[in-house]
N, C-alpha and C. Protein backbone atom coordinates (compact mmCIF):
# COMPACT_ATOMS: atom_id res chain seq x y z
N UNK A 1 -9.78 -47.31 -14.94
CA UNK A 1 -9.26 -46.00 -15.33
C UNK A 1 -9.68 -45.71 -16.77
N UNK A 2 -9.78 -44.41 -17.15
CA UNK A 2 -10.53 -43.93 -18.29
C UNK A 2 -9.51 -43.27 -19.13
N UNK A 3 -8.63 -43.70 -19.81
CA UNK A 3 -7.13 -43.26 -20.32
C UNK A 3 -7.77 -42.09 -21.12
N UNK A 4 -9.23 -42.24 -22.05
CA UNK A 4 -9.39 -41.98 -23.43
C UNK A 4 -9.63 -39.90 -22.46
N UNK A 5 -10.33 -39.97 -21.12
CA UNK A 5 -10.54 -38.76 -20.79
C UNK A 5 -9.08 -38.00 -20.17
N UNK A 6 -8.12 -38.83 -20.34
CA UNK A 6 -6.74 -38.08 -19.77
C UNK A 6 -6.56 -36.83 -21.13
N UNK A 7 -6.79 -38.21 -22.11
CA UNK A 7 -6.23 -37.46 -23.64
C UNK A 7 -7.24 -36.27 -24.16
N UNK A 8 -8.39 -36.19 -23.79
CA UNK A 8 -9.48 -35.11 -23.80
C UNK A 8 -8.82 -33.99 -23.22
N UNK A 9 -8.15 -34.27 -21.70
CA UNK A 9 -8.25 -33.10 -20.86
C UNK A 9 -6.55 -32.54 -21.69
N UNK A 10 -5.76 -33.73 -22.01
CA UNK A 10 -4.10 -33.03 -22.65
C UNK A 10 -5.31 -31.83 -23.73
N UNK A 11 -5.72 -32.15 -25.01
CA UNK A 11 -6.17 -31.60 -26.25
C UNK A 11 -6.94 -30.14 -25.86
N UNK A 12 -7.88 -30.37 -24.59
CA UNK A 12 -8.35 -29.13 -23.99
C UNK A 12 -7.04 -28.16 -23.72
N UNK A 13 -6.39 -28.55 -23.43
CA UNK A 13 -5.30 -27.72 -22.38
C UNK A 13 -4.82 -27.42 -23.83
N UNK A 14 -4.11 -27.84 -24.77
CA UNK A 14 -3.62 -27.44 -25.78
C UNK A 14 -4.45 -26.88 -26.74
N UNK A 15 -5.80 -26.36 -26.33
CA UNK A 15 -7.02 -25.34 -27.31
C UNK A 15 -6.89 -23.99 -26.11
N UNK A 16 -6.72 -24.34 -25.55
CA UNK A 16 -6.39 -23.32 -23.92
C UNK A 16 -5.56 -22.25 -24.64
N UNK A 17 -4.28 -23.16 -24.75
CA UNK A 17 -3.00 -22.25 -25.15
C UNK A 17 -2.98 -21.66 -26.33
N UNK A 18 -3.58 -22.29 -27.60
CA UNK A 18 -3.95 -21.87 -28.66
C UNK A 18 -5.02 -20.87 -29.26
N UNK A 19 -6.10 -20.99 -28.17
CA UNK A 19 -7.06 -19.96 -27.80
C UNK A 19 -6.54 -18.66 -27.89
N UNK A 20 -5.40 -18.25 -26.98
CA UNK A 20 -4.89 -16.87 -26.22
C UNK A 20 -4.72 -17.30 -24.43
N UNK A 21 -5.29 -16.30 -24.32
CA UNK A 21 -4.74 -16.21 -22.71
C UNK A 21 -5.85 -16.48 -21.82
N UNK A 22 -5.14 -17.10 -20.41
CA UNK A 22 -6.24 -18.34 -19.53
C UNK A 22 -7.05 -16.65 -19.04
N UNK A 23 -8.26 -16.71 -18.99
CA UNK A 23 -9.18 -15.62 -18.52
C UNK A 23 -8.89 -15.49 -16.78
N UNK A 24 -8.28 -16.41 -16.27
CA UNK A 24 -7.68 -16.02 -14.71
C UNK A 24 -6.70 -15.28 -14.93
N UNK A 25 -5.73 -15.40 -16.11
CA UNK A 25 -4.63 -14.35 -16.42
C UNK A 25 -4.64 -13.04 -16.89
N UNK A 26 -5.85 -12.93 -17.33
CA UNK A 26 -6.49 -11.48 -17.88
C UNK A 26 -6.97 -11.21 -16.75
N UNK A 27 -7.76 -11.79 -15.03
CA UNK A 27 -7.97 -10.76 -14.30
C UNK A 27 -7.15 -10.34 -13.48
N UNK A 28 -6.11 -11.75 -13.30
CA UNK A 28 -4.84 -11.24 -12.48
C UNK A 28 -3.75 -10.08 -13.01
N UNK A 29 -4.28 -9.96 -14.08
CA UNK A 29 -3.31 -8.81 -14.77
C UNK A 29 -4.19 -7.47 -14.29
N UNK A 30 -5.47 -7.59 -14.91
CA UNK A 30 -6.27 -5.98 -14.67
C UNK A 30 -6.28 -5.72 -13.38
N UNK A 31 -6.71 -7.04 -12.69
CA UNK A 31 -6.79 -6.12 -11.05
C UNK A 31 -4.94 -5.99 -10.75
N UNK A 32 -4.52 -6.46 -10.80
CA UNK A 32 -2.98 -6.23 -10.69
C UNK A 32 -2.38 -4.69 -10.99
N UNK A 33 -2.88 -4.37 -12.24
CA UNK A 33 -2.81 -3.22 -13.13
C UNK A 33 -3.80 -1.86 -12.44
N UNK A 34 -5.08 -2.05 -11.92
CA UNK A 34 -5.51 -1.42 -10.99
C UNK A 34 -4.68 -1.09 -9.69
N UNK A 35 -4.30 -2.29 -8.89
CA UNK A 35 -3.57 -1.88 -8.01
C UNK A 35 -2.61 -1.12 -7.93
N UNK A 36 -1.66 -0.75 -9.04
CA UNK A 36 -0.84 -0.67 -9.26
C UNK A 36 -1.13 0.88 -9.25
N UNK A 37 -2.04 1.22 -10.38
CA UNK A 37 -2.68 2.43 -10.96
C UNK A 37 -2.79 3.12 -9.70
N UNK A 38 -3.68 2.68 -8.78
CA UNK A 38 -3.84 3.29 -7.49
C UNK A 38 -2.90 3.70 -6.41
N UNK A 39 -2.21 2.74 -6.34
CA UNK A 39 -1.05 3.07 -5.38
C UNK A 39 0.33 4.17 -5.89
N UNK A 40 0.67 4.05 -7.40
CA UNK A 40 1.21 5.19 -7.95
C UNK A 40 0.70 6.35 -7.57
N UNK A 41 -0.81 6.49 -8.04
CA UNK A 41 -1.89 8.02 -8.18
C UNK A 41 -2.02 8.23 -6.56
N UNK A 42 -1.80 7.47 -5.24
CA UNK A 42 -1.81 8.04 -4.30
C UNK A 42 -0.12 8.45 -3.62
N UNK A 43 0.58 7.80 -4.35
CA UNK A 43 2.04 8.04 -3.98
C UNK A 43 1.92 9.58 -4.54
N UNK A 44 1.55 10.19 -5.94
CA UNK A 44 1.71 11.33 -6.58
C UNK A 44 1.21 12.23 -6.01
N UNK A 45 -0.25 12.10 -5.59
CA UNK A 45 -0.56 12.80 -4.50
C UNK A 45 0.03 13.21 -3.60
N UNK A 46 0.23 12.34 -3.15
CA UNK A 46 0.87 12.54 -1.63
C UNK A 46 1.92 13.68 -1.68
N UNK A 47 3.06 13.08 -2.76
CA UNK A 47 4.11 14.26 -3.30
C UNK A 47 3.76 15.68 -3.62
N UNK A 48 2.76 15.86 -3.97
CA UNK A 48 2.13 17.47 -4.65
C UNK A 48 0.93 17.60 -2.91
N UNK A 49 0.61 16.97 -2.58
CA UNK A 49 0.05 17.25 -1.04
C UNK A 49 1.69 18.28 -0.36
N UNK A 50 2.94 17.01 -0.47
CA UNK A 50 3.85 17.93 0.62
C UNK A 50 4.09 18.65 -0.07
N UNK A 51 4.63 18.77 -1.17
CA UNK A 51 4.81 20.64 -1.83
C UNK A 51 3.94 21.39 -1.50
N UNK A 52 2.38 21.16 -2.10
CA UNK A 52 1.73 22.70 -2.09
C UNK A 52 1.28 22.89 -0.55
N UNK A 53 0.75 22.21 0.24
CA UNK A 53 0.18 22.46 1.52
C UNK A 53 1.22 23.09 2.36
N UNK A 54 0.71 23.81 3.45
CA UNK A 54 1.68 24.69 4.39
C UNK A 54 1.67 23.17 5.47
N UNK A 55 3.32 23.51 5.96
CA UNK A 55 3.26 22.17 7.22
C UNK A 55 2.28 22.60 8.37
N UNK A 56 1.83 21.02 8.70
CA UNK A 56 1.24 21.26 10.11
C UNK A 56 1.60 22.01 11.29
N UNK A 57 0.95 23.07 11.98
CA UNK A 57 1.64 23.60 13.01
C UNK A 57 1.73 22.71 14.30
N UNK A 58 2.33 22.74 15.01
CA UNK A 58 2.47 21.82 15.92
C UNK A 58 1.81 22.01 17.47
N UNK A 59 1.36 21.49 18.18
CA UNK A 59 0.24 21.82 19.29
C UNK A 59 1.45 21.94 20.16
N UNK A 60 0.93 23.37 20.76
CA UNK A 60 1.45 24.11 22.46
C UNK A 60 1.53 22.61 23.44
N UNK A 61 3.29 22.52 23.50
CA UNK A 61 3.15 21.84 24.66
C UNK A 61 3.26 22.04 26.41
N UNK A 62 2.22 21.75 26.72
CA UNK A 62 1.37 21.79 28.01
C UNK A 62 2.43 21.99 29.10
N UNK A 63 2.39 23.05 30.41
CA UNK A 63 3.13 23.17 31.16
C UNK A 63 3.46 21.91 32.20
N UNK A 64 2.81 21.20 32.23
CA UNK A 64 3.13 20.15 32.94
C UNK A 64 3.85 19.13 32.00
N UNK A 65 3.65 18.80 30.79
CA UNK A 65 4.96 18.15 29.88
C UNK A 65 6.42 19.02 30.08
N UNK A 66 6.21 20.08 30.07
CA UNK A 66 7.84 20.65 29.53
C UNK A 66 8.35 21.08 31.91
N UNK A 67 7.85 21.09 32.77
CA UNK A 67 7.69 20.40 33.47
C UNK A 67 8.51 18.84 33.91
N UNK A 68 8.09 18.30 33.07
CA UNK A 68 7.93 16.65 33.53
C UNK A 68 9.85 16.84 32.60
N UNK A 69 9.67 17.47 31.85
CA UNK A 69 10.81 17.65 30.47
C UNK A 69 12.19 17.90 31.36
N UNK A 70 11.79 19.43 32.37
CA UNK A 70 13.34 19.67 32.83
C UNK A 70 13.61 18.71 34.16
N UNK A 71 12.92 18.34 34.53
CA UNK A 71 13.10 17.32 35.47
C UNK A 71 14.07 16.73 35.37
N UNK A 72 13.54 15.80 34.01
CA UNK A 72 14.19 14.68 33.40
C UNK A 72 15.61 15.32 33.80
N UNK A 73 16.14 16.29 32.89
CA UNK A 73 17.17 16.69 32.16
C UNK A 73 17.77 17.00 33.42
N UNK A 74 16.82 17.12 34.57
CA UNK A 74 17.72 17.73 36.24
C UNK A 74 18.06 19.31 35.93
N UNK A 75 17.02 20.40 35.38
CA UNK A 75 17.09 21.23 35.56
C UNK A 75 15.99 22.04 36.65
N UNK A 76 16.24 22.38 37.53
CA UNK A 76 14.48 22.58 38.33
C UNK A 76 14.05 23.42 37.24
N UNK A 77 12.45 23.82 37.57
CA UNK A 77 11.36 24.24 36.75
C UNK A 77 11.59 25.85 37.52
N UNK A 78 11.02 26.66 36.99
CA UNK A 78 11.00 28.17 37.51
C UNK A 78 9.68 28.33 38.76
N UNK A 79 9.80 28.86 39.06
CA UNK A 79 8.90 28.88 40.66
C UNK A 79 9.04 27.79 41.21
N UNK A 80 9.93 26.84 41.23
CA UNK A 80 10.06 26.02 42.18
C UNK A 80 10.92 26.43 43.30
């Protein structure tokens, strides 16, 4: 065993900390900080999308759905 490279790798680690900050921690922060950025700016969107836009109109439902509809409910359909 090589004791003298344990004490190399302690002194590295303590130029690490003394340095500033581990460069995996600066990208886990920016891309972190990106994500973040993005998912706000599409939440905001989204909010000023439902204000200003008119709602979707909703598609004609088909005589054979509304049909199939009073059935259900046990009302007969008209021309039956």
């Amino acid at each position: 065993m090589d004791f003298e490279n344990h004490d190399n790798v302690k002194n590295m680690a303590k130029d690490v900390e003394v340095k500033g900050f581990n460069p995996g921690l600066i990208v886990l922060i920016v891309v972190g900080g990106l994500l973040l950025t993005f998912l706000i700016g599409n939440y905001l969107l989204y909010m000023y999308a439902q204000k200003t836009l008119p709602p979707k109109k909703k598609k004609p439902v088909s005589k054979k759905k509304m049909k199939k509809e009073r059935l259900k409910q046990g009302v007969s359909a008209p021309g039956e």
